[in-house]
C-alpha atoms as a PDB file:
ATOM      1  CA  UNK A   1      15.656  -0.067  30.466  1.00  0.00           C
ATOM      2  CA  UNK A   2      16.165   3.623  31.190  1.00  0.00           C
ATOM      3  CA  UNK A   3      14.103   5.941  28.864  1.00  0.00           C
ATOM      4  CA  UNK A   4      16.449   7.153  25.963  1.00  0.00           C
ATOM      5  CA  UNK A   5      15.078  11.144  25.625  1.00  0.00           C
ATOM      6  CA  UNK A   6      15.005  12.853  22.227  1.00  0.00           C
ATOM      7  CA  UNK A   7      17.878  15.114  23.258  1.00  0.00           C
ATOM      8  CA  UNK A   8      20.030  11.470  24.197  1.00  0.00           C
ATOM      9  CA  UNK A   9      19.279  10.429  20.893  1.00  0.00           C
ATOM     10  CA  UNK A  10      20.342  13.618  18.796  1.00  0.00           C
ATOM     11  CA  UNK A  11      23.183  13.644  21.322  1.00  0.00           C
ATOM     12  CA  UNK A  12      24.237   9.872  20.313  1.00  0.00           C
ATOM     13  CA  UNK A  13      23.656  10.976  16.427  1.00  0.00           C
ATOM     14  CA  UNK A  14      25.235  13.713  16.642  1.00  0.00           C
ATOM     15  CA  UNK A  15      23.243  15.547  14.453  1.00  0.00           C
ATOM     16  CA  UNK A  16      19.309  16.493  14.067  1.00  0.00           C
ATOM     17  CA  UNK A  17      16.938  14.115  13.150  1.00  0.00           C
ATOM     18  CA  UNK A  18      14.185  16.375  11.212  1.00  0.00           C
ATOM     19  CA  UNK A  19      14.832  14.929   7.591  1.00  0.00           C
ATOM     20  CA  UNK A  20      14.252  11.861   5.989  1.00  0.00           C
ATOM     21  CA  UNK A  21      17.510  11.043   4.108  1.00  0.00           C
ATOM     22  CA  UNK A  22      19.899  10.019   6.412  1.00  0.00           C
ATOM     23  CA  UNK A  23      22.946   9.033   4.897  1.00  0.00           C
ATOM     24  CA  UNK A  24      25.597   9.315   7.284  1.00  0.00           C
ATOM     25  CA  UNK A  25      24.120   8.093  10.648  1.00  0.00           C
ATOM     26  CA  UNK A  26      23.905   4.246   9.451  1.00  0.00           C
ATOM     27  CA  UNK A  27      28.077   4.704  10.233  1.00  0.00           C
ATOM     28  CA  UNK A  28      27.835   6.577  13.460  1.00  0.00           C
ATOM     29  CA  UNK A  29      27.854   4.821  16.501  1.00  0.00           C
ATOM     30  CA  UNK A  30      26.645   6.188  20.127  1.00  0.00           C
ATOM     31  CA  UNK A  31      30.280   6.900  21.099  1.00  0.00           C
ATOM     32  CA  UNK A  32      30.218   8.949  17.991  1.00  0.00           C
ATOM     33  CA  UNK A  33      32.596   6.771  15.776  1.00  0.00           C
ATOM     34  CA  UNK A  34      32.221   7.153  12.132  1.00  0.00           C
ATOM     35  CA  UNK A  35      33.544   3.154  11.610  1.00  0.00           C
ATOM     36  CA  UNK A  36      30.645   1.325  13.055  1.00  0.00           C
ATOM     37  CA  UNK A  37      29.627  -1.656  10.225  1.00  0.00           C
ATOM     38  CA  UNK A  38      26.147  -1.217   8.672  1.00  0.00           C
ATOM     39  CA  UNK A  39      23.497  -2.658  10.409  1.00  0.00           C
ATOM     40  CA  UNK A  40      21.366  -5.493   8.860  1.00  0.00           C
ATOM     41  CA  UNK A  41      17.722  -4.453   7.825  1.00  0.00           C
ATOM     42  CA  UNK A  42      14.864  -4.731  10.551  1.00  0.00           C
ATOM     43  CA  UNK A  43      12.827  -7.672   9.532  1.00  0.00           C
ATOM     44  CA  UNK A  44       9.369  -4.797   9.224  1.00  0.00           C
ATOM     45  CA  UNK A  45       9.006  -2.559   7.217  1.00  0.00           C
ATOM     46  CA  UNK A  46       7.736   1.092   7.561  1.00  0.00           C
ATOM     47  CA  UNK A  47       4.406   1.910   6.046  1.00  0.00           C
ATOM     48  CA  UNK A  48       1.921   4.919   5.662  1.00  0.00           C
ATOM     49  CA  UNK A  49      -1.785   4.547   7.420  1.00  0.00           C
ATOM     50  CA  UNK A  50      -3.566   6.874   5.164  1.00  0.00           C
ATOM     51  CA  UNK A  51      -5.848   8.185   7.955  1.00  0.00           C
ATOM     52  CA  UNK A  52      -2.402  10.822   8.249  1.00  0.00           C
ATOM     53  CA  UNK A  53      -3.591  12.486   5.046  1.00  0.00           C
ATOM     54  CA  UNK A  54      -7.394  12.322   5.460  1.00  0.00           C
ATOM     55  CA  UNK A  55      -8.179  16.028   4.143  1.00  0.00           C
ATOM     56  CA  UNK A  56      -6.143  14.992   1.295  1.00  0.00           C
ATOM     57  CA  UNK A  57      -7.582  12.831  -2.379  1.00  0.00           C
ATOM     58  CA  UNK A  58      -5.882   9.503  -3.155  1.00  0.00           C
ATOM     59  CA  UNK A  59      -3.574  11.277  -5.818  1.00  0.00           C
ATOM     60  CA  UNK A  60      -2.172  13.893  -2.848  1.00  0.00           C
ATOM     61  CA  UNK A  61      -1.963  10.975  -0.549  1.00  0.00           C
ATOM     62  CA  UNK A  62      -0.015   8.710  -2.635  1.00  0.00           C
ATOM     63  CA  UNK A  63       2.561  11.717  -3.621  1.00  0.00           C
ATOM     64  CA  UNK A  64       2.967  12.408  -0.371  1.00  0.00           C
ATOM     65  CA  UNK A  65       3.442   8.786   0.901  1.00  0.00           C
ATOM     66  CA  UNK A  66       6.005   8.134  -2.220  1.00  0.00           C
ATOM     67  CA  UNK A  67       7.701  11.554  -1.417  1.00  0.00           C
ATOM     68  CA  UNK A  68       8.476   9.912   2.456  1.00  0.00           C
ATOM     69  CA  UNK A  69      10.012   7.092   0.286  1.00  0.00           C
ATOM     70  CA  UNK A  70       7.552   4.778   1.805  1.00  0.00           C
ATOM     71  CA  UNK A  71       6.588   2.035  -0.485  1.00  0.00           C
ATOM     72  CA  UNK A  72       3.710  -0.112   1.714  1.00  0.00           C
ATOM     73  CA  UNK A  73       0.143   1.974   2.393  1.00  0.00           C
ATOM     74  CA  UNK A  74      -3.398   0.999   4.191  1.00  0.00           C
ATOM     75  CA  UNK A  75      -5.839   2.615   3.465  1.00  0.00           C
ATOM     76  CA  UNK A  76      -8.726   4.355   5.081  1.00  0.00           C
ATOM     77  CA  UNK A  77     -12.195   4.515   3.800  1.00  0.00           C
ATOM     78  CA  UNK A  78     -10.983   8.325   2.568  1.00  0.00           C
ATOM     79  CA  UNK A  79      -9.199   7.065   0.203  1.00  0.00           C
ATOM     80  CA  UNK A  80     -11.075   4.008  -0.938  1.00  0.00           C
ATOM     81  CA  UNK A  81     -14.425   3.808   0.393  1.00  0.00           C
ATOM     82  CA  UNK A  82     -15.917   0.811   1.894  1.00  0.00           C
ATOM     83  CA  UNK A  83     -18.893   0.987  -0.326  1.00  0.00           C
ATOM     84  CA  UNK A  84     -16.740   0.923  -3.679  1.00  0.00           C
ATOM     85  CA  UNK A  85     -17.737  -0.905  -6.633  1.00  0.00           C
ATOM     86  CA  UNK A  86     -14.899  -4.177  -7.455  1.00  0.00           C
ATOM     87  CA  UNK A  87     -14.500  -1.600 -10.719  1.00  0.00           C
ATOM     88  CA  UNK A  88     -13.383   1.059  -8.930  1.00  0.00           C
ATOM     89  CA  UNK A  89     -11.491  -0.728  -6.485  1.00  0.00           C
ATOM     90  CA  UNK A  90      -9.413  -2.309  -9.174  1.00  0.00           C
ATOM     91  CA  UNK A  91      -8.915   1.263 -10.980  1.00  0.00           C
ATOM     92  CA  UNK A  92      -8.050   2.832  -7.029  1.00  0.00           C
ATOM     93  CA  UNK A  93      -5.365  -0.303  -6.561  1.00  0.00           C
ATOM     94  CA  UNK A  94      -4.056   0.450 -10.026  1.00  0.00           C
ATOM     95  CA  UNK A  95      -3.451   4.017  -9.509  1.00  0.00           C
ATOM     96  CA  UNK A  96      -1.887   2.692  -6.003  1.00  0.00           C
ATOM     97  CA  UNK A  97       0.697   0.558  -8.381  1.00  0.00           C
ATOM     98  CA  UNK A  98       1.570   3.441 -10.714  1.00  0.00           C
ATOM     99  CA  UNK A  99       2.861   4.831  -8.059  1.00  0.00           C
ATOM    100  CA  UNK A 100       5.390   2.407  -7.096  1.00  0.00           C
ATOM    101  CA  UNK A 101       3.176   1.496  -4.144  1.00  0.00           C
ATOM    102  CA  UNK A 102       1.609  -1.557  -2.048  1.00  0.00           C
ATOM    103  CA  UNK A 103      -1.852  -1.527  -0.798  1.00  0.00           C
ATOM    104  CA  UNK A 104      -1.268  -3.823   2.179  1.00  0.00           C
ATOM    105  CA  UNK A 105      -4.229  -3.096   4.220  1.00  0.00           C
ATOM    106  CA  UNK A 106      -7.429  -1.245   4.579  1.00  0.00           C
ATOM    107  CA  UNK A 107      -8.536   0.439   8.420  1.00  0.00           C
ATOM    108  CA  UNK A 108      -9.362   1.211  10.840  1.00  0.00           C
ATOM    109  CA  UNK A 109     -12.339  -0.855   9.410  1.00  0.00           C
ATOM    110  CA  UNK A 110     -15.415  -0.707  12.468  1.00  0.00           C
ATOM    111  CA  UNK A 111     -17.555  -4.070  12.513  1.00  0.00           C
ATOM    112  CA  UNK A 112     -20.736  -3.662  14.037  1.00  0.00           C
ATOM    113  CA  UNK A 113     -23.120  -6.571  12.037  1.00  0.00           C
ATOM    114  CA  UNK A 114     -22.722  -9.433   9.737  1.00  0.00           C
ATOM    115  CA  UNK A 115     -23.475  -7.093   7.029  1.00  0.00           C
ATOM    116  CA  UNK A 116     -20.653  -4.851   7.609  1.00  0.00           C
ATOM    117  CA  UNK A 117     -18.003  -8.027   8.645  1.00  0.00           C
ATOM    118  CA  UNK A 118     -19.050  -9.637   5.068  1.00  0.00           C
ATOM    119  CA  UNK A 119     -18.566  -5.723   3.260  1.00  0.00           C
ATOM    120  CA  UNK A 120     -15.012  -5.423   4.973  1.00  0.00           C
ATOM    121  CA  UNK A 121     -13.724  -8.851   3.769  1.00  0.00           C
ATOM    122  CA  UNK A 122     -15.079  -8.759   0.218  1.00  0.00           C
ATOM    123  CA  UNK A 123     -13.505  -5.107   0.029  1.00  0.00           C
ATOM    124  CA  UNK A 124     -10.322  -6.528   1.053  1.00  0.00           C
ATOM    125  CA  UNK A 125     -10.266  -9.526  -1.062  1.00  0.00           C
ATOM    126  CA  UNK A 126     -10.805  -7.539  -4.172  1.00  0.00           C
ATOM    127  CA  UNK A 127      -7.762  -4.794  -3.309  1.00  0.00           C
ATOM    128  CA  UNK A 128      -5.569  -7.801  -2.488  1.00  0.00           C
ATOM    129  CA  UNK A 129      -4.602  -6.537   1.095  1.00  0.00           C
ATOM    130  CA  UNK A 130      -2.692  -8.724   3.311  1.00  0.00           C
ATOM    131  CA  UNK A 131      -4.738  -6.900   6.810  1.00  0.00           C
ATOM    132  CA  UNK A 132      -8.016  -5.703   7.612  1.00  0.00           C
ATOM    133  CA  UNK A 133      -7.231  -3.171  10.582  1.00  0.00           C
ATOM    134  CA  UNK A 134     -10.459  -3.561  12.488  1.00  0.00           C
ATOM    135  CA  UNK A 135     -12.453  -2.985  14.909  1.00  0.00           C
ATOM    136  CA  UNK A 136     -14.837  -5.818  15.059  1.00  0.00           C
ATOM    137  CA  UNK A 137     -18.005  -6.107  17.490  1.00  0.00           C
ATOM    138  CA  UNK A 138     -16.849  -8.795  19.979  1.00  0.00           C
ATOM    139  CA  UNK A 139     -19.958 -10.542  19.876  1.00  0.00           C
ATOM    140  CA  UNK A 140     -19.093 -11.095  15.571  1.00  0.00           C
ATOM    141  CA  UNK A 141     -15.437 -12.412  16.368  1.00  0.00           C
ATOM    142  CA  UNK A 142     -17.539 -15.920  15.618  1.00  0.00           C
ATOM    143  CA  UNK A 143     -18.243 -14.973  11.878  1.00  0.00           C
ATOM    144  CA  UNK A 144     -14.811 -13.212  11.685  1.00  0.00           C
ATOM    145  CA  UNK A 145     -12.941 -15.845  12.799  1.00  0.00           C
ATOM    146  CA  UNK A 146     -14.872 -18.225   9.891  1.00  0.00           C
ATOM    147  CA  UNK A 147     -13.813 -15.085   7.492  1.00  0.00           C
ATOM    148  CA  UNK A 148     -10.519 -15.148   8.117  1.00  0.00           C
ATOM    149  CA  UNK A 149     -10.613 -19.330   7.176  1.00  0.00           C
ATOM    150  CA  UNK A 150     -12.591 -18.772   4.204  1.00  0.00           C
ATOM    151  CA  UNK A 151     -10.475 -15.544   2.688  1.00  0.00           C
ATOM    152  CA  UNK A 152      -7.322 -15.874   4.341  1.00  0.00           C
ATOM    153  CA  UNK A 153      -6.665 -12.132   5.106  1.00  0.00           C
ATOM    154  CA  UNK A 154      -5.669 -11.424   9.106  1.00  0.00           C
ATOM    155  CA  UNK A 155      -7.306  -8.917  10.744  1.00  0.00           C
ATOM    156  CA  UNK A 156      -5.528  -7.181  13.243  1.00  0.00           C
ATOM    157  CA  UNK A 157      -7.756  -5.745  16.010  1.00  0.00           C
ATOM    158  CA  UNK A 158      -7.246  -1.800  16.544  1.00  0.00           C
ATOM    159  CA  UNK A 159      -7.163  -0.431  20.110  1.00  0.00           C
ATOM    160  CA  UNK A 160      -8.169   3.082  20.503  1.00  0.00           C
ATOM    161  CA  UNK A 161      -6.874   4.060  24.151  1.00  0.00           C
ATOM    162  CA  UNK A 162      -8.680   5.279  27.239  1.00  0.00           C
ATOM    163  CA  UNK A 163     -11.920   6.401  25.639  1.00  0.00           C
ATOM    164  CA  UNK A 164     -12.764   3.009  23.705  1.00  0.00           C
ATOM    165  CA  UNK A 165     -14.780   0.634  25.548  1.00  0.00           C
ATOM    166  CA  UNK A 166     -14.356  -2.262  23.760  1.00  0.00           C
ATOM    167  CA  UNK A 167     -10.620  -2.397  22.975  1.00  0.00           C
ATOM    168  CA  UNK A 168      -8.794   0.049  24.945  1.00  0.00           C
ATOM    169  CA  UNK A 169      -5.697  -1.531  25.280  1.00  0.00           C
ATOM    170  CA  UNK A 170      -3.955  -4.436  23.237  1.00  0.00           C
ATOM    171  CA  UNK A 171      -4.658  -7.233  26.193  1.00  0.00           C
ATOM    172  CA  UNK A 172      -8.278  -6.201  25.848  1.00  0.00           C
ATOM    173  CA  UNK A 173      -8.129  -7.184  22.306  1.00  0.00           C
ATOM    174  CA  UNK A 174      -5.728  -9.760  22.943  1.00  0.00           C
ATOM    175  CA  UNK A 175      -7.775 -11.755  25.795  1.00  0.00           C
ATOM    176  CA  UNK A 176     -10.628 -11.751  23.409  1.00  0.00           C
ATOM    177  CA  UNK A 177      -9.166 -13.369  20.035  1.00  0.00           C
ATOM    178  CA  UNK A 178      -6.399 -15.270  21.920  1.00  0.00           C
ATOM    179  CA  UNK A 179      -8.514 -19.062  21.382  1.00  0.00           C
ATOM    180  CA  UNK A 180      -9.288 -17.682  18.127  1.00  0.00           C
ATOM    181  CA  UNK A 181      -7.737 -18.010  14.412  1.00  0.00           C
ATOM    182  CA  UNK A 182      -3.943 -17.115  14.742  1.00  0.00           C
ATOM    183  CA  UNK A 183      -4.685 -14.845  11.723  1.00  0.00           C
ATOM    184  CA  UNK A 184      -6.772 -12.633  14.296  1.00  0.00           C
ATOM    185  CA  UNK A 185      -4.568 -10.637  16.182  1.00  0.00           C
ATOM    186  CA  UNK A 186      -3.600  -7.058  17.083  1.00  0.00           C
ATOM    187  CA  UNK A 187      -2.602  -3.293  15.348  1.00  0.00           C
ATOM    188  CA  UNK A 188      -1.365  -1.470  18.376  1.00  0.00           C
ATOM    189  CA  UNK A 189      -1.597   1.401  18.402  1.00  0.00           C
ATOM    190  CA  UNK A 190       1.274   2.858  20.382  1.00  0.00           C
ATOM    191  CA  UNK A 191       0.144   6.228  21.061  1.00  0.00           C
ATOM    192  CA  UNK A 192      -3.062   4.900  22.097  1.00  0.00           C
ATOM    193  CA  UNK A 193      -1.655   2.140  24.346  1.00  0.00           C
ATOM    194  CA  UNK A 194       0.458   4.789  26.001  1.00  0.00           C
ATOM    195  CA  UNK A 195      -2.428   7.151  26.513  1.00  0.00           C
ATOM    196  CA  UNK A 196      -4.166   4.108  28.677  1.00  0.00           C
ATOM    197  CA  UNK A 197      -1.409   3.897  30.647  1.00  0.00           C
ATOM    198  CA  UNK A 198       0.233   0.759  29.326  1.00  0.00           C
ATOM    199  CA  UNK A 199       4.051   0.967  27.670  1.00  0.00           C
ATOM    200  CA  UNK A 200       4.152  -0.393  24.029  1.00  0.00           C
ATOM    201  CA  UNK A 201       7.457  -1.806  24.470  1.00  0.00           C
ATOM    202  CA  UNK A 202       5.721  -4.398  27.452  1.00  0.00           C
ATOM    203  CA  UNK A 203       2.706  -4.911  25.167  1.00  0.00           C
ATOM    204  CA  UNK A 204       4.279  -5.770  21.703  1.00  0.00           C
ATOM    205  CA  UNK A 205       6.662  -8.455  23.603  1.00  0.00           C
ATOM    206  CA  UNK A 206       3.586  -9.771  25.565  1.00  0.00           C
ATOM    207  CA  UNK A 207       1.745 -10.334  22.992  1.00  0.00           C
ATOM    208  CA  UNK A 208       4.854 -10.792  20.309  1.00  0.00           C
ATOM    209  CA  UNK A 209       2.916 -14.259  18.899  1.00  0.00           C
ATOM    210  CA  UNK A 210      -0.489 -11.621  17.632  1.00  0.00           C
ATOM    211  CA  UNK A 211       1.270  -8.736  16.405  1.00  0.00           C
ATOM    212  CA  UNK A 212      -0.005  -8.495  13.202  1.00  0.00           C
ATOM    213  CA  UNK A 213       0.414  -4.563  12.415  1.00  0.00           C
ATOM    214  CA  UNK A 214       1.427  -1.351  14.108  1.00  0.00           C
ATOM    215  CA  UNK A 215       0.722   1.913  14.263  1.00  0.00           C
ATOM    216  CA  UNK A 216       3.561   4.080  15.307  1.00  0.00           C
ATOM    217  CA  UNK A 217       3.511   7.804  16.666  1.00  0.00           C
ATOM    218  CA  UNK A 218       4.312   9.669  19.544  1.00  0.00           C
ATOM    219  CA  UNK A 219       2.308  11.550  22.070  1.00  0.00           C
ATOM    220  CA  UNK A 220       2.391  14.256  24.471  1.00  0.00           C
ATOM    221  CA  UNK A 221       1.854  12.712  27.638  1.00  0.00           C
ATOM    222  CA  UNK A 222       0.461   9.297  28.990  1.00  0.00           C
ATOM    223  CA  UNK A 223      -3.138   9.979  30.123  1.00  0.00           C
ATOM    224  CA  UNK A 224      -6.385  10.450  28.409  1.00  0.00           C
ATOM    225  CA  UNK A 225      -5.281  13.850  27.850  1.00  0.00           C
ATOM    226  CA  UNK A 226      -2.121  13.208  25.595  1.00  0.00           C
ATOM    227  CA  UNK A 227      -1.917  14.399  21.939  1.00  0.00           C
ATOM    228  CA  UNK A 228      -0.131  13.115  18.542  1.00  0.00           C
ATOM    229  CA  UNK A 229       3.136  14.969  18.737  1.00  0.00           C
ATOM    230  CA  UNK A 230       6.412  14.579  16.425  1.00  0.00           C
ATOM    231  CA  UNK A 231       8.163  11.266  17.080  1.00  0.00           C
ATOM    232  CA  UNK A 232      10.516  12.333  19.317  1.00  0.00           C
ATOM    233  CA  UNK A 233       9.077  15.081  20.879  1.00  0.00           C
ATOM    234  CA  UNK A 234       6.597  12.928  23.173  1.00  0.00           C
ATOM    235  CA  UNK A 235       6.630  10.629  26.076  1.00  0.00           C
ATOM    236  CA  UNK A 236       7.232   7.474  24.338  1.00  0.00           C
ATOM    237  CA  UNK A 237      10.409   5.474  24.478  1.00  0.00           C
ATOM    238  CA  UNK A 238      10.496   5.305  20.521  1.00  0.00           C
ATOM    239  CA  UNK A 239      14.504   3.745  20.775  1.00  0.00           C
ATOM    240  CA  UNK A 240      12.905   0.915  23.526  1.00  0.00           C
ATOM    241  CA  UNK A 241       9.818   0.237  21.170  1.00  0.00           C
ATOM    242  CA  UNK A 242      11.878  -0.515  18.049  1.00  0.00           C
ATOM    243  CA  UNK A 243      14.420  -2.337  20.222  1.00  0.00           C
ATOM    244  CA  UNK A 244      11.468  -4.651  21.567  1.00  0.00           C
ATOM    245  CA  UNK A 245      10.358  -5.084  17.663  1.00  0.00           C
ATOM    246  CA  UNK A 246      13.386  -6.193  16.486  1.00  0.00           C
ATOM    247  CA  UNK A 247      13.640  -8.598  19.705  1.00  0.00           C
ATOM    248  CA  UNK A 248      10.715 -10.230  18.803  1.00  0.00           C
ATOM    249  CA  UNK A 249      11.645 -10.468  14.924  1.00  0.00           C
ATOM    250  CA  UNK A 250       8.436  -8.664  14.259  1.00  0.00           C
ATOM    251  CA  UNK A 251       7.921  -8.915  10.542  1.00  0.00           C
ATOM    252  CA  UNK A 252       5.161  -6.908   9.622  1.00  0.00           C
ATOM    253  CA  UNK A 253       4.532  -2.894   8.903  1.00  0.00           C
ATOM    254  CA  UNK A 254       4.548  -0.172  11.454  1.00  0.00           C
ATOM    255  CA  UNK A 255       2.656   2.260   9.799  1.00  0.00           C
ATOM    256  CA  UNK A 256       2.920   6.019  10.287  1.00  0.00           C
ATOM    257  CA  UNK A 257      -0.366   7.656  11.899  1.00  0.00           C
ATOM    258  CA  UNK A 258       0.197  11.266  12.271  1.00  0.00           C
ATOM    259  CA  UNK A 259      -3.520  12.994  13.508  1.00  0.00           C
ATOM    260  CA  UNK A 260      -1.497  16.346  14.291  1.00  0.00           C
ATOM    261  CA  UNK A 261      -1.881  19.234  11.745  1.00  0.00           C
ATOM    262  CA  UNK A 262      -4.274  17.458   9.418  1.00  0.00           C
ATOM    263  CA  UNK A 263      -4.037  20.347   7.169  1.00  0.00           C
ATOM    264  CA  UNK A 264      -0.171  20.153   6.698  1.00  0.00           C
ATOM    265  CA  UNK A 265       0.846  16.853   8.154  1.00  0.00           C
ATOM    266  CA  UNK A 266       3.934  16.513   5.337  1.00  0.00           C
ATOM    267  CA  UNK A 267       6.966  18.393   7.703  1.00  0.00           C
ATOM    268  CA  UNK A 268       5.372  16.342  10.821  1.00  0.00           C
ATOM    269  CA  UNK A 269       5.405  12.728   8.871  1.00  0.00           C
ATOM    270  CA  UNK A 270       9.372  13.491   7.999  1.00  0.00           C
ATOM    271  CA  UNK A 271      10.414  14.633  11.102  1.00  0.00           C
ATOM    272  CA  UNK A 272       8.740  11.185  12.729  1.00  0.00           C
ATOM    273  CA  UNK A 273      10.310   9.536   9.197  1.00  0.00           C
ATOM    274  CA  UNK A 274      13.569  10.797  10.253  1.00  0.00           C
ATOM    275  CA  UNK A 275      13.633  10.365  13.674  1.00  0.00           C
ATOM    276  CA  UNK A 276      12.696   6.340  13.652  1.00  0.00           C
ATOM    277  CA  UNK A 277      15.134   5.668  10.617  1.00  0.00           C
ATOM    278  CA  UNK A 278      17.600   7.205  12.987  1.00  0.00           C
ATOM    279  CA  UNK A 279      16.886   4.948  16.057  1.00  0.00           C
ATOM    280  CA  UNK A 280      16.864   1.940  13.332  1.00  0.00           C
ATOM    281  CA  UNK A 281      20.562   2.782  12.466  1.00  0.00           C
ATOM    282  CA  UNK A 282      22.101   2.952  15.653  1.00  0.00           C
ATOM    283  CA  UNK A 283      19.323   0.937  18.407  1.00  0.00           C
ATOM    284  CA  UNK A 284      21.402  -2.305  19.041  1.00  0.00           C
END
């Protein structure tokens, strides 16, 4: 399918895309009429990957995140460090649910010994998160594969794009966990996954039956050389991505991973915010 451009989309919207409350556009159709029928919900939901607001503390971050009106976050070790006590893990998950909030996941979590594959799994056990986004050693997908029997909690394997040796792109992951655990599966990254040359749209249908998480952004241009950018405003096909995860009746979250202006990433997170719940109102 032809690449729908950000000025296609605003076009078919008729209007700009930059906040978050959209109110009118669930009624607009791409010819512009004003009596299309609501849509049904996507089966996912969107999320917050906490890595967005990394110079921020946990009280900022969760603001921020409830601001978006965002009600699933995962958490990176920022936030809730690996090596926290199961007291201060249970006071961290509390705030989290004060806040109107779910603590879903924890990640990108790296894996590089036992030690560190039996840390990540206890710290997710006593948060109560559905995911560990990881990044496991391949040669300890053994021991995580047992982990995920004995705990029950997927882990969805992290690819980090054109520098990563290990997991560069999801079929990397993908060819290495595919005998393994169903609960072991992927978090692609779609900015990374473009930046390596491989469209998100192809790789999330490919590999539909181990998509376990997302991380959704945009990017400046497909090479090694490409930078977070505003949804929109980069050289993914957002409208064909979240076509391809409806297709596929993906269920899970896409979290938001903005790495641009980590000093301010607020205006950036609700222009993305805005943009996707756009495409969601009107992508058939």
């Amino acid at each position: 399918m032809q690449k729908t451009t950000r000025r296609d989309f605003i076009k078919i919207t008729g209007m700009g895309i930059a906040a978050t409350s959209l109110p009118q556009i669930a009624r607009a159709s791409k010819a512009g009429s004003l009596e299309r029928p609501a849509k049904s919900a996507a089966p996912f939901t969107l999320g917050m990957a906490s890595y967005t607001f990394r110079k921020f503390n946990l009280e900022d971050t969760l603001a921020m995140t409830k601001r978006l009106g965002l009600k699933r976050i995962a958490f990176k070790s920022f936030h809730l460090p690996l090596e926290s006590t199961k007291e201060e893990i249970t006071s961290t998950v509390s705030k989290v649910k004060a806040a109107g909030l779910k603590l879903y996941g924890g990640g990108v979590v790296y894996m590089k010994n036992r030690v560190e594959v039996d840390r990540a799994f206890e710290y997710a056990s006593s948060a109560g998160m559905e995911v560990i986004i990881g990044v496991p050693e391949p040669g300890l997908l053994e021991l995580v594969d047992n982990k995920v029997k004995e705990y029950d909690i997927k882990v969805a394997i992290h690819n980090h794009g054109p520098t990563d040796k290990v997991y560069p792109t999801p079929a990397s992951a993908y060819e290495k966990i595919k005998s393994l655990d169903r609960r072991i599966g992927l978090c692609i990254d779609i900015g990374h996954t473009q930046r390596a040359g491989v469209d998100p749209s192809a790789a999330a249908e490919r590999f539909a039956d181990r998509l376990l998480d997302v991380h959704i952004k945009d990017v400046s241009a497909a090479s090694k050389e490409g930078q977070t950018i505003e949804i929109g405003r980069g050289v993914i096909d957002i409208p064909e991505f979240l076509r391809t995860l409806l297709k596929i009746g993906y269920k899970g979250t896409a979290s938001f991973e903005f790495e641009k202006d980590a000093d301010d990433p607020l205006p950036g997170v609700a222009e993305s915010l805005g943009y996707v719940k756009g495409v969601l109102a009107v992508v058939d």
